[in-house]
Each structure stands twice: as C-alpha cells, then as structure tokens.
C-alpha atoms as a PDB file:
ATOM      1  CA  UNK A   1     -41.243   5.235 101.281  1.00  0.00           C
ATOM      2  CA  UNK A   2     -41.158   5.847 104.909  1.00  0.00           C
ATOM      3  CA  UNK A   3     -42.142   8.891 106.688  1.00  0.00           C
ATOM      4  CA  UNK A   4     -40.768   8.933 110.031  1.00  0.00           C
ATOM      5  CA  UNK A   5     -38.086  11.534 109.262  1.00  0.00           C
ATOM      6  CA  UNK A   6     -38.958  14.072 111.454  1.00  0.00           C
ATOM      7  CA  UNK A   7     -37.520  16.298 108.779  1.00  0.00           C
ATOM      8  CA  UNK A   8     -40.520  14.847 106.672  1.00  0.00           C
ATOM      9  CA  UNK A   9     -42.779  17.569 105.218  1.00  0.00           C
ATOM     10  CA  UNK A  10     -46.447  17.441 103.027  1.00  0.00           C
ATOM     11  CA  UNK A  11     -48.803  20.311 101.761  1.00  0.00           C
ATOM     12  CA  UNK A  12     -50.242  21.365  98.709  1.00  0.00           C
ATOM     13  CA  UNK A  13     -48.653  24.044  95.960  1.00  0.00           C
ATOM     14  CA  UNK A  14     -50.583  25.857  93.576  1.00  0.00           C
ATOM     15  CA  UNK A  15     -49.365  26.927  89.798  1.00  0.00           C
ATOM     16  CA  UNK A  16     -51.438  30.059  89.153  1.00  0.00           C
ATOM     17  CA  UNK A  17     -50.933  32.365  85.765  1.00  0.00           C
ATOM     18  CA  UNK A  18     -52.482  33.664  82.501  1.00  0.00           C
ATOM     19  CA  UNK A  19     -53.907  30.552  80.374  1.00  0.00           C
ATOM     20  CA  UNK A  20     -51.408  28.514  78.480  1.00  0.00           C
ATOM     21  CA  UNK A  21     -47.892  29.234  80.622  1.00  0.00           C
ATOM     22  CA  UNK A  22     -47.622  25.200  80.950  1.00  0.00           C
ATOM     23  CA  UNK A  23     -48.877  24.609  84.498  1.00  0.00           C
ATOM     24  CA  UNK A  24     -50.798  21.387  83.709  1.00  0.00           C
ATOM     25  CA  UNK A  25     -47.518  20.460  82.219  1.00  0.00           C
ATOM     26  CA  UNK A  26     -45.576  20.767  84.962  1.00  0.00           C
ATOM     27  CA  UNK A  27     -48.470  19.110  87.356  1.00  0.00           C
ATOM     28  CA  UNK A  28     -47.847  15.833  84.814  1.00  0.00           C
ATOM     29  CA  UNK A  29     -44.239  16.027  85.034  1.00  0.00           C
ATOM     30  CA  UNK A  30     -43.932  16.331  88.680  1.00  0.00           C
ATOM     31  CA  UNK A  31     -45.738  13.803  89.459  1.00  0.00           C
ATOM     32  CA  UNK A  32     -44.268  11.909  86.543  1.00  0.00           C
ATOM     33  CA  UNK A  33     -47.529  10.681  85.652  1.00  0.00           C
ATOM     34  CA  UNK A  34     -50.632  12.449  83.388  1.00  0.00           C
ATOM     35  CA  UNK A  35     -53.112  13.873  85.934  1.00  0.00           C
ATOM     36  CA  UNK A  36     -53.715  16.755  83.729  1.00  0.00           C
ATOM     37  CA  UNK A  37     -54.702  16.846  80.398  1.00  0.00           C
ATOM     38  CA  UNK A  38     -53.011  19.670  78.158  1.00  0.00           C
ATOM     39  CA  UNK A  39     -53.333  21.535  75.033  1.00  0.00           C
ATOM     40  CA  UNK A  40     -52.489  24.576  73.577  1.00  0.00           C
ATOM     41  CA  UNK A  41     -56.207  26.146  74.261  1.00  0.00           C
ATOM     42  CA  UNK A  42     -56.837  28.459  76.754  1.00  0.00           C
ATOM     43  CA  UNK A  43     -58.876  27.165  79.586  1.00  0.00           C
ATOM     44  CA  UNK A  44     -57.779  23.715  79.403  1.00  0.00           C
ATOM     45  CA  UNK A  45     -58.306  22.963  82.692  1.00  0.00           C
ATOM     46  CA  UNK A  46     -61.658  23.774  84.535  1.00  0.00           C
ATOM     47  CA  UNK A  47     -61.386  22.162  87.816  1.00  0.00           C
ATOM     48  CA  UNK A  48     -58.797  21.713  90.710  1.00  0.00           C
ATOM     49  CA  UNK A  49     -57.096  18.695  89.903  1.00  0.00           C
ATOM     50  CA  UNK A  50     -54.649  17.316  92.281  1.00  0.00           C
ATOM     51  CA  UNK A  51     -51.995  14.967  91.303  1.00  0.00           C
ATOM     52  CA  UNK A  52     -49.446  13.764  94.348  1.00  0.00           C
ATOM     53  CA  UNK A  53     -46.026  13.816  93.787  1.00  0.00           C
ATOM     54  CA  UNK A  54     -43.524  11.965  95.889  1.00  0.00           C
ATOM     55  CA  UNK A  55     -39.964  12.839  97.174  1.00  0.00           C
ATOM     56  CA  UNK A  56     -37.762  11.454  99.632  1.00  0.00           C
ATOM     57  CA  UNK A  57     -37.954  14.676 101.742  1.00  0.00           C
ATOM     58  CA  UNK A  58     -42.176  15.301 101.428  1.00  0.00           C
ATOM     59  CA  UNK A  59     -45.495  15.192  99.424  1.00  0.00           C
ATOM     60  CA  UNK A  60     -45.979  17.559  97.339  1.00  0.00           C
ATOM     61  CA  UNK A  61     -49.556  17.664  96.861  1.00  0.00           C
ATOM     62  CA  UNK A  62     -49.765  19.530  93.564  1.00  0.00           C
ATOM     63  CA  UNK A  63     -53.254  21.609  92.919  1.00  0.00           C
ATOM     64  CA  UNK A  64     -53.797  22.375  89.170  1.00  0.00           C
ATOM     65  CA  UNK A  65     -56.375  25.445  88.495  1.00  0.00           C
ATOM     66  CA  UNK A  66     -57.967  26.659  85.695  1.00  0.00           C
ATOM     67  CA  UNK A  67     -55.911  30.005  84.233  1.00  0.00           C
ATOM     68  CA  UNK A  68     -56.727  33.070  85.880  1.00  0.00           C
ATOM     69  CA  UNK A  69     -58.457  35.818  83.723  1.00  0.00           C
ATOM     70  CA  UNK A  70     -61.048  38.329  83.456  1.00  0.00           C
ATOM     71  CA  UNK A  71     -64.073  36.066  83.239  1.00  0.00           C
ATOM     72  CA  UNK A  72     -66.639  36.783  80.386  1.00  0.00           C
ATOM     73  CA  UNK A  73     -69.357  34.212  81.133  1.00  0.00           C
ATOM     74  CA  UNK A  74     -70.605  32.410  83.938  1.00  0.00           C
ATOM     75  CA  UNK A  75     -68.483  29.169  83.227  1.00  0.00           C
ATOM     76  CA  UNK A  76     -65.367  31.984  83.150  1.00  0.00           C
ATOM     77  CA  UNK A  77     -67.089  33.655  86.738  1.00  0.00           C
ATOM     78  CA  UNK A  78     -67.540  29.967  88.174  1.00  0.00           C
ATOM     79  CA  UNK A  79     -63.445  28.809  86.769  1.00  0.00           C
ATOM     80  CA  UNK A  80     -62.283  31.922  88.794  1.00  0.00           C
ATOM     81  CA  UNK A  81     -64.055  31.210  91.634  1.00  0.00           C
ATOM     82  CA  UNK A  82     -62.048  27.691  91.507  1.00  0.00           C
ATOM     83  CA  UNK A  83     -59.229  29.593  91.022  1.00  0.00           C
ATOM     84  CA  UNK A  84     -59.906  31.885  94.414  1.00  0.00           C
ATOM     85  CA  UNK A  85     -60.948  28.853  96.996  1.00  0.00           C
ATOM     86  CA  UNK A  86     -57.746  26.729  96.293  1.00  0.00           C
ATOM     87  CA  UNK A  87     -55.738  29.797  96.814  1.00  0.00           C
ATOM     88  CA  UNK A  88     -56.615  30.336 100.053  1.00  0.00           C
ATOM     89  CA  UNK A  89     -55.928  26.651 101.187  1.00  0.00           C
ATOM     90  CA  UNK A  90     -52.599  26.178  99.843  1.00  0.00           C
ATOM     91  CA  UNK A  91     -49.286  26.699 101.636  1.00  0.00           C
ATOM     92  CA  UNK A  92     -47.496  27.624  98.023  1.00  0.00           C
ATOM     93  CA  UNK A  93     -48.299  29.427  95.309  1.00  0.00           C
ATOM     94  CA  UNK A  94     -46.310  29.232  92.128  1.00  0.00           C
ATOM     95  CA  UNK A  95     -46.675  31.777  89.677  1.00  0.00           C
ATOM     96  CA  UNK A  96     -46.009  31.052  86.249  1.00  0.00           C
ATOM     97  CA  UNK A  97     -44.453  32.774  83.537  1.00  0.00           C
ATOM     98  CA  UNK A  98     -43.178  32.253  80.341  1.00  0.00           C
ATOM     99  CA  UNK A  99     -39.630  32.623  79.535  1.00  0.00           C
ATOM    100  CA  UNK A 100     -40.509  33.383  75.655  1.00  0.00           C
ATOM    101  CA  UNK A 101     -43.176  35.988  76.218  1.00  0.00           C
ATOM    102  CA  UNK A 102     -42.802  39.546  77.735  1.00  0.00           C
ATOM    103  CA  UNK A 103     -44.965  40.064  80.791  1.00  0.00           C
ATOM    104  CA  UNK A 104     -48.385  41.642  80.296  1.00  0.00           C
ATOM    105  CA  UNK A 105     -51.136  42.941  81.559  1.00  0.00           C
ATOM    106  CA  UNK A 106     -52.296  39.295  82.600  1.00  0.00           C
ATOM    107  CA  UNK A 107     -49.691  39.086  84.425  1.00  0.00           C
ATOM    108  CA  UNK A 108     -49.866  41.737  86.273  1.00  0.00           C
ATOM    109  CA  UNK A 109     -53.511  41.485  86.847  1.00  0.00           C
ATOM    110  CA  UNK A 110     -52.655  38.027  88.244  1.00  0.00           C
ATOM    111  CA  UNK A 111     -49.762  39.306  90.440  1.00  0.00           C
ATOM    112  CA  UNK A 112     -52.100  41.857  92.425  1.00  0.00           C
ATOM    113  CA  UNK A 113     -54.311  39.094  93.042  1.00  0.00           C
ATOM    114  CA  UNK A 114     -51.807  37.141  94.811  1.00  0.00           C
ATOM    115  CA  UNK A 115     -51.788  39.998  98.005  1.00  0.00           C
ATOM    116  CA  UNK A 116     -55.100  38.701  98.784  1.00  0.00           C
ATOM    117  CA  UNK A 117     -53.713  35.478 100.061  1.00  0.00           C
ATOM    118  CA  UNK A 118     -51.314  36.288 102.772  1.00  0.00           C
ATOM    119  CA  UNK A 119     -50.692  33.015 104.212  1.00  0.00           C
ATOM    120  CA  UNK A 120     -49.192  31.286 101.283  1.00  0.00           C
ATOM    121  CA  UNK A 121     -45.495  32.046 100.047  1.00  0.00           C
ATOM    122  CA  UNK A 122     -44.619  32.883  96.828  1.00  0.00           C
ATOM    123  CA  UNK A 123     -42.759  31.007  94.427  1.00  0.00           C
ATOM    124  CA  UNK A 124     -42.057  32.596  90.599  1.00  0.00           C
ATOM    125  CA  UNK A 125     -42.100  30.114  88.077  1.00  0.00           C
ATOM    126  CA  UNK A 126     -39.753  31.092  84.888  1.00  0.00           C
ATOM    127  CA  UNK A 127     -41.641  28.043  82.760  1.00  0.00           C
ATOM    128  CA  UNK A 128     -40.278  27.217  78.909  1.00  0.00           C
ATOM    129  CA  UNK A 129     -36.641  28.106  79.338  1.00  0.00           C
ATOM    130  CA  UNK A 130     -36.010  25.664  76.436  1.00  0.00           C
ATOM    131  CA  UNK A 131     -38.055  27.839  73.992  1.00  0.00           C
ATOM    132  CA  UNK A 132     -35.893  30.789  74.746  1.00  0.00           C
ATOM    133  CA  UNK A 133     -32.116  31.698  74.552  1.00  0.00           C
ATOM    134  CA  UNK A 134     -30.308  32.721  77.544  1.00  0.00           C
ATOM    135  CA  UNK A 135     -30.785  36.318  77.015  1.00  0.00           C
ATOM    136  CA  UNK A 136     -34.173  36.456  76.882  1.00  0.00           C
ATOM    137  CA  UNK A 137     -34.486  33.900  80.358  1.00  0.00           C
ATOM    138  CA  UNK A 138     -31.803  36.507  82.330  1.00  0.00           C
ATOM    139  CA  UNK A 139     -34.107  39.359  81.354  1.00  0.00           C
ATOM    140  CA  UNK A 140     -37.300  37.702  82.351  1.00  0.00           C
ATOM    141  CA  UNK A 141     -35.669  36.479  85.371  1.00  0.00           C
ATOM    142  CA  UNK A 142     -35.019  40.250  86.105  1.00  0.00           C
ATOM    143  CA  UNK A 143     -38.758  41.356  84.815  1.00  0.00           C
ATOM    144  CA  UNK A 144     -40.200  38.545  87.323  1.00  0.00           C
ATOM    145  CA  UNK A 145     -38.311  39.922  90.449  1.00  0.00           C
ATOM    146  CA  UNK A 146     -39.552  43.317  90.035  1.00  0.00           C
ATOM    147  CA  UNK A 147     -42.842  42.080  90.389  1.00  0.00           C
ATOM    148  CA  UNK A 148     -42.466  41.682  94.219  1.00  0.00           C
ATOM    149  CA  UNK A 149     -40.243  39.593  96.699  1.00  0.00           C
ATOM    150  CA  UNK A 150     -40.325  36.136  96.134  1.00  0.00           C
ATOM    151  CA  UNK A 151     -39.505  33.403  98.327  1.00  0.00           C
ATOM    152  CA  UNK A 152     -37.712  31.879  95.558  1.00  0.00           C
ATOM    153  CA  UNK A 153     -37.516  32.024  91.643  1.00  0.00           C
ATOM    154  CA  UNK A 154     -36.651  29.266  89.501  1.00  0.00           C
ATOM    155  CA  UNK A 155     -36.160  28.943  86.056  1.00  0.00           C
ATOM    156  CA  UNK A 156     -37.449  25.208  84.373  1.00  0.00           C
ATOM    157  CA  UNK A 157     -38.437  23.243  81.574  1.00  0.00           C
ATOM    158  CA  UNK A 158     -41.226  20.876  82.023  1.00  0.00           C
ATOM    159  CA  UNK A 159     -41.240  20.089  78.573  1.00  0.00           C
ATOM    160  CA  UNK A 160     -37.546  18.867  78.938  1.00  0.00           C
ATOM    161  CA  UNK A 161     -36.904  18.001  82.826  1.00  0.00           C
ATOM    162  CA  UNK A 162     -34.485  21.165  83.679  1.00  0.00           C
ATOM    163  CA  UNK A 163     -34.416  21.852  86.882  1.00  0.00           C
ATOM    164  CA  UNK A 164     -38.112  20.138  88.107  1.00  0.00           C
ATOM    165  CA  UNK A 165     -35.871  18.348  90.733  1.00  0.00           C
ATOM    166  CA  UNK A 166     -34.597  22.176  92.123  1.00  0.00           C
ATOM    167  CA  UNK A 167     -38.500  23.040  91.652  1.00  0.00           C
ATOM    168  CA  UNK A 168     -39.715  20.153  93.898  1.00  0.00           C
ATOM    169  CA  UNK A 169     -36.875  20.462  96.625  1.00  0.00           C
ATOM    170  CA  UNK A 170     -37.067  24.252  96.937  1.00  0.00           C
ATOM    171  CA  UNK A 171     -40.880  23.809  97.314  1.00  0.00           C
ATOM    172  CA  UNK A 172     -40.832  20.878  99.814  1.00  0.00           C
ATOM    173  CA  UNK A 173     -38.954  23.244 102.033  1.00  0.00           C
ATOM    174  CA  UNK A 174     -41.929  25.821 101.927  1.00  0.00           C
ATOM    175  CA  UNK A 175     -43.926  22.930 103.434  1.00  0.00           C
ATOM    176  CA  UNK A 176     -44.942  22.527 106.862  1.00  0.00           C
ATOM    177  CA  UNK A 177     -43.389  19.635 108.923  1.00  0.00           C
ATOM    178  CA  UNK A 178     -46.444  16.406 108.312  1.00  0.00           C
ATOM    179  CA  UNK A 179     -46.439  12.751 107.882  1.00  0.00           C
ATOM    180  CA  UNK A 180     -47.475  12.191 104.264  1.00  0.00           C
ATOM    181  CA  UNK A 181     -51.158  13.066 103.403  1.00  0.00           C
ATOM    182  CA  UNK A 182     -51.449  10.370 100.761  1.00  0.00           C
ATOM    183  CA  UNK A 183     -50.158   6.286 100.350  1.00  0.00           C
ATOM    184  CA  UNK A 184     -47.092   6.196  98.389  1.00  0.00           C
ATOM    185  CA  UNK A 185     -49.008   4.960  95.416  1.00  0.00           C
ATOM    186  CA  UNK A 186     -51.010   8.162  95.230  1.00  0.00           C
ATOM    187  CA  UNK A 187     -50.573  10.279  91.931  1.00  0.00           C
ATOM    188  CA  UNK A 188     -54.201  11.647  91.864  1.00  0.00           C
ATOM    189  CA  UNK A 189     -57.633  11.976  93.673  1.00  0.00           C
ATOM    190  CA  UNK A 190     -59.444  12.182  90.241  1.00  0.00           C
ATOM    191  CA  UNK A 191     -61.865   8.944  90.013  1.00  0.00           C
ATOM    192  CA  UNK A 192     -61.490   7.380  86.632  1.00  0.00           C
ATOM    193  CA  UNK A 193     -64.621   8.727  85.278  1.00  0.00           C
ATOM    194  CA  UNK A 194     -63.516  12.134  85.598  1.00  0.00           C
ATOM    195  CA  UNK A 195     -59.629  11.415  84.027  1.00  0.00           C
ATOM    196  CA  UNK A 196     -61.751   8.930  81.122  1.00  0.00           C
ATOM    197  CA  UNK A 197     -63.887  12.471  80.097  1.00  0.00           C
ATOM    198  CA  UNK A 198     -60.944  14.658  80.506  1.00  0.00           C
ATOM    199  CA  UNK A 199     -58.872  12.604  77.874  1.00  0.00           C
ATOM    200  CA  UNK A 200     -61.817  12.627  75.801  1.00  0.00           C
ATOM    201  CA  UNK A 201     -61.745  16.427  76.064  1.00  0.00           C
ATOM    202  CA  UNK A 202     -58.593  16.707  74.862  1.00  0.00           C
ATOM    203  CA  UNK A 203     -58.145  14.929  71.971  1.00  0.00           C
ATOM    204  CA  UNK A 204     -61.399  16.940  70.889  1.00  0.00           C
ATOM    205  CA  UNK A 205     -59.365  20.072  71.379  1.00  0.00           C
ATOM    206  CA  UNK A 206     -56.449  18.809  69.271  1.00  0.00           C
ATOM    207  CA  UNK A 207     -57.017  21.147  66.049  1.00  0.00           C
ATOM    208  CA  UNK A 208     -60.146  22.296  66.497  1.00  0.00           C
ATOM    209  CA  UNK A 209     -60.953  26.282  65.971  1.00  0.00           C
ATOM    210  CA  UNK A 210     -60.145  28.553  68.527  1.00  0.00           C
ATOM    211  CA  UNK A 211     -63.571  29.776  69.583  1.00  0.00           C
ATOM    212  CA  UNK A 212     -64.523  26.023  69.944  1.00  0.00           C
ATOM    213  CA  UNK A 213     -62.830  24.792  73.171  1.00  0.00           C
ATOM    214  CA  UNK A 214     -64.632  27.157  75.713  1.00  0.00           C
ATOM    215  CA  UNK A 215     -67.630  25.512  73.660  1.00  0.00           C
ATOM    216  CA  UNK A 216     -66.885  22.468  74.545  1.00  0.00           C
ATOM    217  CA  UNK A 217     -68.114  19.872  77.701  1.00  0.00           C
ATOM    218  CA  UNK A 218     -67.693  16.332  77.825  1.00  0.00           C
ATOM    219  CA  UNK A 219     -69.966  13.654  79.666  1.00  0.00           C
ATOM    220  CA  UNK A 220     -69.755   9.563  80.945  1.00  0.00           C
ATOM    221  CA  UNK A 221     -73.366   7.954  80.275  1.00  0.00           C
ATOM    222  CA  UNK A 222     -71.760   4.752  81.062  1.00  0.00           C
ATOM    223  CA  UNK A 223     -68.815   2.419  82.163  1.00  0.00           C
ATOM    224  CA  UNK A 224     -69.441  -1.700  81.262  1.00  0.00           C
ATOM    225  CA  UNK A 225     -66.689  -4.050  81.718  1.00  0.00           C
ATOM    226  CA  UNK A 226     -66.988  -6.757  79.856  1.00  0.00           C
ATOM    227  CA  UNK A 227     -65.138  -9.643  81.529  1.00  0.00           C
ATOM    228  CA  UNK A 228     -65.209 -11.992  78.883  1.00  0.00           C
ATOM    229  CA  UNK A 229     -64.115  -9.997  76.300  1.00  0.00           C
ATOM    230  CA  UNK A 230     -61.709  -8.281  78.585  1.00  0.00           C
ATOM    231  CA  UNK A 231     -62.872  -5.159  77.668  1.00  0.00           C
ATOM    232  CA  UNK A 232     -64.351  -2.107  78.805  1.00  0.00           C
ATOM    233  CA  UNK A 233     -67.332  -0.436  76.979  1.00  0.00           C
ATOM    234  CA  UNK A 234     -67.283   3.845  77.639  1.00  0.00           C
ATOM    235  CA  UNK A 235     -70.457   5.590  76.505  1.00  0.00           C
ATOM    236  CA  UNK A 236     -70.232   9.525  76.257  1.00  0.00           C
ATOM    237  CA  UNK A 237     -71.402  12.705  75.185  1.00  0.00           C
ATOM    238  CA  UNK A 238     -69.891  15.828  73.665  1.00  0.00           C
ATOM    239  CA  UNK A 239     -71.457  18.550  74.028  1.00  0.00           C
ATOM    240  CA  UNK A 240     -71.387  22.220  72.209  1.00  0.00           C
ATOM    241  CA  UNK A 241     -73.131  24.847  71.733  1.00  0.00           C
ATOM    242  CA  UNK A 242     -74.433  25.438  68.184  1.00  0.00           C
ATOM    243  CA  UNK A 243     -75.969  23.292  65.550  1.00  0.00           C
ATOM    244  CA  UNK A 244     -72.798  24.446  63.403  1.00  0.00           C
ATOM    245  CA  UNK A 245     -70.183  23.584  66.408  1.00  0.00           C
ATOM    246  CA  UNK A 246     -72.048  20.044  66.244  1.00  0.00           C
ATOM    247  CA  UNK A 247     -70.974  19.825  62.231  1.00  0.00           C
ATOM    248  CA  UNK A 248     -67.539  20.896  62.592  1.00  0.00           C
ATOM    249  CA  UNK A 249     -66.695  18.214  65.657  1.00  0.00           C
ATOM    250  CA  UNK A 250     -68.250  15.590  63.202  1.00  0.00           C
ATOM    251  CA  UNK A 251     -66.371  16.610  60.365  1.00  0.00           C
ATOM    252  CA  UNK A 252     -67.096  15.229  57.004  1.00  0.00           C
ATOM    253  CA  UNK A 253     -69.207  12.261  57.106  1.00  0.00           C
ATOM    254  CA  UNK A 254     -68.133  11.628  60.839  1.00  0.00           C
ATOM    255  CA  UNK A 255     -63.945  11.502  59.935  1.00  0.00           C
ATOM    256  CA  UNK A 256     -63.273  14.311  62.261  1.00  0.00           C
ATOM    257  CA  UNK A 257     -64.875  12.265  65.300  1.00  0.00           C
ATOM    258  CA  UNK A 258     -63.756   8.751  64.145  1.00  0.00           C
ATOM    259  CA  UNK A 259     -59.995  10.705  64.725  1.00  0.00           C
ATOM    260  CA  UNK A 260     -61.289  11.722  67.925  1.00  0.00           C
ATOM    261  CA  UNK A 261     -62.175   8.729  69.231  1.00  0.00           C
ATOM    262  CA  UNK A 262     -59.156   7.314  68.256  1.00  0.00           C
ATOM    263  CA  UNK A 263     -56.786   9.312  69.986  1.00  0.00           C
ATOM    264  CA  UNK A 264     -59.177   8.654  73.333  1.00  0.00           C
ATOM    265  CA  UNK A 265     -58.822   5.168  73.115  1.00  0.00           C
ATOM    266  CA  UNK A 266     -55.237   5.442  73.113  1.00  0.00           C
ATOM    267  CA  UNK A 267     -55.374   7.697  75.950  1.00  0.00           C
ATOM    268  CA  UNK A 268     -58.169   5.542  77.714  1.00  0.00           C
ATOM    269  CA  UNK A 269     -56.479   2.702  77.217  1.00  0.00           C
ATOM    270  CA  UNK A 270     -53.387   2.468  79.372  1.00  0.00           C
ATOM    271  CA  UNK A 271     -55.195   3.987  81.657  1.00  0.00           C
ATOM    272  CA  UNK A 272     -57.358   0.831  82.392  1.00  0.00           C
ATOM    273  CA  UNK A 273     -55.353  -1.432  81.347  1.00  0.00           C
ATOM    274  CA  UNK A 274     -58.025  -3.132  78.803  1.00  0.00           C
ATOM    275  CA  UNK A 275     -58.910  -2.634  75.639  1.00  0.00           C
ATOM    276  CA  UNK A 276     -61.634   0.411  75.004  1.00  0.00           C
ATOM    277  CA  UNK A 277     -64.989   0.723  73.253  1.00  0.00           C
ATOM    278  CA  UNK A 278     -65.302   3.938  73.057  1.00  0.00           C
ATOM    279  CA  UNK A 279     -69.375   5.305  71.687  1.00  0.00           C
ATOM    280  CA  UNK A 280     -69.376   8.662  71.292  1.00  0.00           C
ATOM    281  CA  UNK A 281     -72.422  11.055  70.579  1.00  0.00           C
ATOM    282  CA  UNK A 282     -72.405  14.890  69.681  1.00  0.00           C
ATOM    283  CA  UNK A 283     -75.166  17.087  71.008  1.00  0.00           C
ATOM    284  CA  UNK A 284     -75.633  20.804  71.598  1.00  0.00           C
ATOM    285  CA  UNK A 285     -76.543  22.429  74.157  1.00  0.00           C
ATOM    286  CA  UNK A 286     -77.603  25.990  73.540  1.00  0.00           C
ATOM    287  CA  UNK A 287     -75.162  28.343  75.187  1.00  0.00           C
ATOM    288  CA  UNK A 288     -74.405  26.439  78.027  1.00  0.00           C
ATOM    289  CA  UNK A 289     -71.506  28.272  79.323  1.00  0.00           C
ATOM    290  CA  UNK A 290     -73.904  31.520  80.288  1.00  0.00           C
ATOM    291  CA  UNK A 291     -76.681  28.951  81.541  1.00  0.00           C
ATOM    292  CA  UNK A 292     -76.906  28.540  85.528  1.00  0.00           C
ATOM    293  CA  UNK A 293     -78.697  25.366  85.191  1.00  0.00           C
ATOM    294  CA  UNK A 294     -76.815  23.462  82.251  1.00  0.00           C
ATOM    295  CA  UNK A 295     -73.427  24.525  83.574  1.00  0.00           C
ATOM    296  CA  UNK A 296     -74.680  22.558  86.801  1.00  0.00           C
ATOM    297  CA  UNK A 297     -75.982  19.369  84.835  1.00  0.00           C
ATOM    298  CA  UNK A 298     -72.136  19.587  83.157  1.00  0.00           C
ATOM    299  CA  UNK A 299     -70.574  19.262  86.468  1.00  0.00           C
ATOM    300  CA  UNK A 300     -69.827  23.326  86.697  1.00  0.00           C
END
C-alpha cells in the first residue's frame, strides 16, 4: 500500500453504545480480522482494543470500548473511565444502535454523553439491519436522527457485510489528512498474551449464566514453546468470585472446562500457528470486581 496520496488520510474512530449493539463485531469485520472477542454478554469487552483497518484512501485506526452504562462496581467505575479517555482522543465517534430494538433510556443516557466531547464528529451507527425488516430500519433510521445532527448515518450489517465498505469510506473522510500511523500489516496493537487470555475469556462466556461473566477474569502464568515438539505450552488462570462460581465453570467432574479449553485451543491455535497445550486452573477470588487492589493484580 502506498501512502503518498496527498489525499491519504489516518485517525482513530470510536464505536460507543449500550452493551451488546455489535461494536466488537464490527471492529473484527472491519479490519477483516478477530481483534475483538464477542459474545452475547454484556461487558464483553473491558479494555480499548485497537484493531487497524486498511483502505486504499486511509487507516482507520478502529478503538473498541467497553459498553457505556451506569457503573455499579468499581470494575463498572474503572470500564467507564476507559470509555471517557478514548473519547476524548478520537477524531470519530460512532454511535451504535440496533436496528431490532427501540431506543431506550441507554441510549439516551449515552447520547448526552457524547456533548462532552466536542472535537470529535458524530457518526450514527444503525447496526443489525439483517435482523430487522425494512420497516422497522426506516423508523429507527428516523428515531436515530432525532437524537441530534449527525455527520452521517448509516445503516449496516456486520454480521453479513452490508454496507461496511460505505461505513469505512464515509468515515475515512472524517479523518484528518496523515501518512498512515501503522505498517500495512498492522491489524492490532494487542501483544499475543493479551488476545491468548481474551479468547480464553470467551469461550468461558459461551453458555454460562448471566450473572457469571462480570464474574469472570482471565490470567497468562506462562507461554513455553516447545521447538521440538512444535508446540506451544499456555498456562492460565480463571478466576471468579465465589466458591459456587468455581463449581459451575468446572461443571460436572471437570466436562464444563474440558469444553472450555477446547474451544480456546481452536481459537489459540491459528493464532500462533502451532499446535496448543492449553493448562487451565479455576480459582476465586473473593469479590474482585469491588476490590481496588485485586482489580489491579487482574490488569484493571
């Protein structure tokens, strides 16, 4: 790719809205790799994760945040406060909503927080038009520009590819004027220890209840590659909350984390391009998500 167009532009978009409206989704498909793991749990994400996605045009530098919501413990207070830094660094925002849910009170709540970053321009995000008929998108459509006035609002699927070409070129023209920021090869700044426990994380989350997820913290004791078995040996720990949380990630006589593990590996897997060892130990740690201290020994 070369970037001596003078016409060549780079800077870094933000997908903000309620938990669940498929912005991790659409971080993966833009960059047309997995950056970002997803799941149907609220507060999937819990960091700013940037994945790098490449046009002829510009660099989109794509900044995935946790969801945005009233925070009810400290790991909620320190997610928003995620949330609130990237904001104010970005040159786009993209707010995200639903085509097959009404706007709510989350919505709204998120919408008023937007004024407080004045810089950035405004881009609504009609997400899951697949899931909806045509109806229901033109009256969301409608809904969304009531909110306030957008620089632009665009209707996509992530899930299926609509219109995530329109998405990328109408926010590449929000950008400023730049060389790009990253090599062409570039599709995240996440080290592999970090993506390794995210995917772990995930498949965790597959099917487990919903009180668990928020419960739920992941960490790398070790990384040994074994050259002559051409294979790499991951050691990690899950961590929860409860003695009982610790039973049901188990499952009965350790099926539910054999399945676990599984679905890592084949996660982990392409990722390093080696076969995976994958040891992984449950322990609890008591309410760690209201805990200054063992929120920072998780990483929060």
């Amino acid at each position: 790719m070369t970037t001596d167009n003078s016409e060549f532009r780079a800077g870094f978009v933000s997908f903000v809205g309620r938990p669940n409206v498929g912005k991790s989704t659409l971080t993966n498909a833009l960059v047309g790799e997995k950056v970002a793991i997803t799941s149907s749990k609220p507060q999937t994400t819990r960091r700013a994760i940037r994945g790098i996605a490449h046009q002829a045009s510009g660099q989109l530098i794509l900044v995935d945040t946790p969801g945005m919501h009233r925070p009810r413990t400290l790991l909620g207070e320190r997610l928003n406060a995620i949330v609130q830094t990237t904001l104010g660094d970005v040159d786009v925002i993209g707010f995200c909503v639903p085509a097959n849910e009404k706007i709510g009170p989350g919505d709204r709540y998120i919408n008023e927080q937007l004024d407080a970053f004045p810089r950035a321009k405004k881009v609504a995000i009609v997400t899951k038009i697949d899931a909806a008929s045509r109806p229901a998108v033109a009256a969301q459509l409608l809904a969304v520009q009531e909110m306030r006035d957008w620089d632009a609002i665009i209707p996509i699927s992530a899930t299926s590819g609509i219109q995530l070409d329109t998405l990328a070129t109408e926010l590449i023209k929000m950008l400023p004027l730049s060389q790009a920021l990253y090599p062409a090869d570039a599709v995240t700044e996440e080290v592999l220890a970090d993506r390794i426990s995210e995917l772990i994380r995930e498949a965790v989350l597959e099917g487990v209840e919903d009180e668990l997820p928020h419960s739920i913290a992941v960490t790398l004791d070790d990384m040994i590659e074994r050259e002559d078995k051409d294979l790499i040996e991951i050691y990690a720990n899950l961590f929860v909350e409860r003695d009982s949380q610790k039973g049901i990630i188990i499952g009965h006589q350790g099926s539910r984390l054999a399945d676990v593990g599984a679905r890592a590996r084949a996660q982990i897997e392409p990722l390093v391009g080696k076969q995976v060892f994958l040891s992984l130990r449950v322990k609890v740690a008591k309410e760690w998500q209201r805990d200054p201290k063992q929120l920072g020994r998780l990483g929060f």
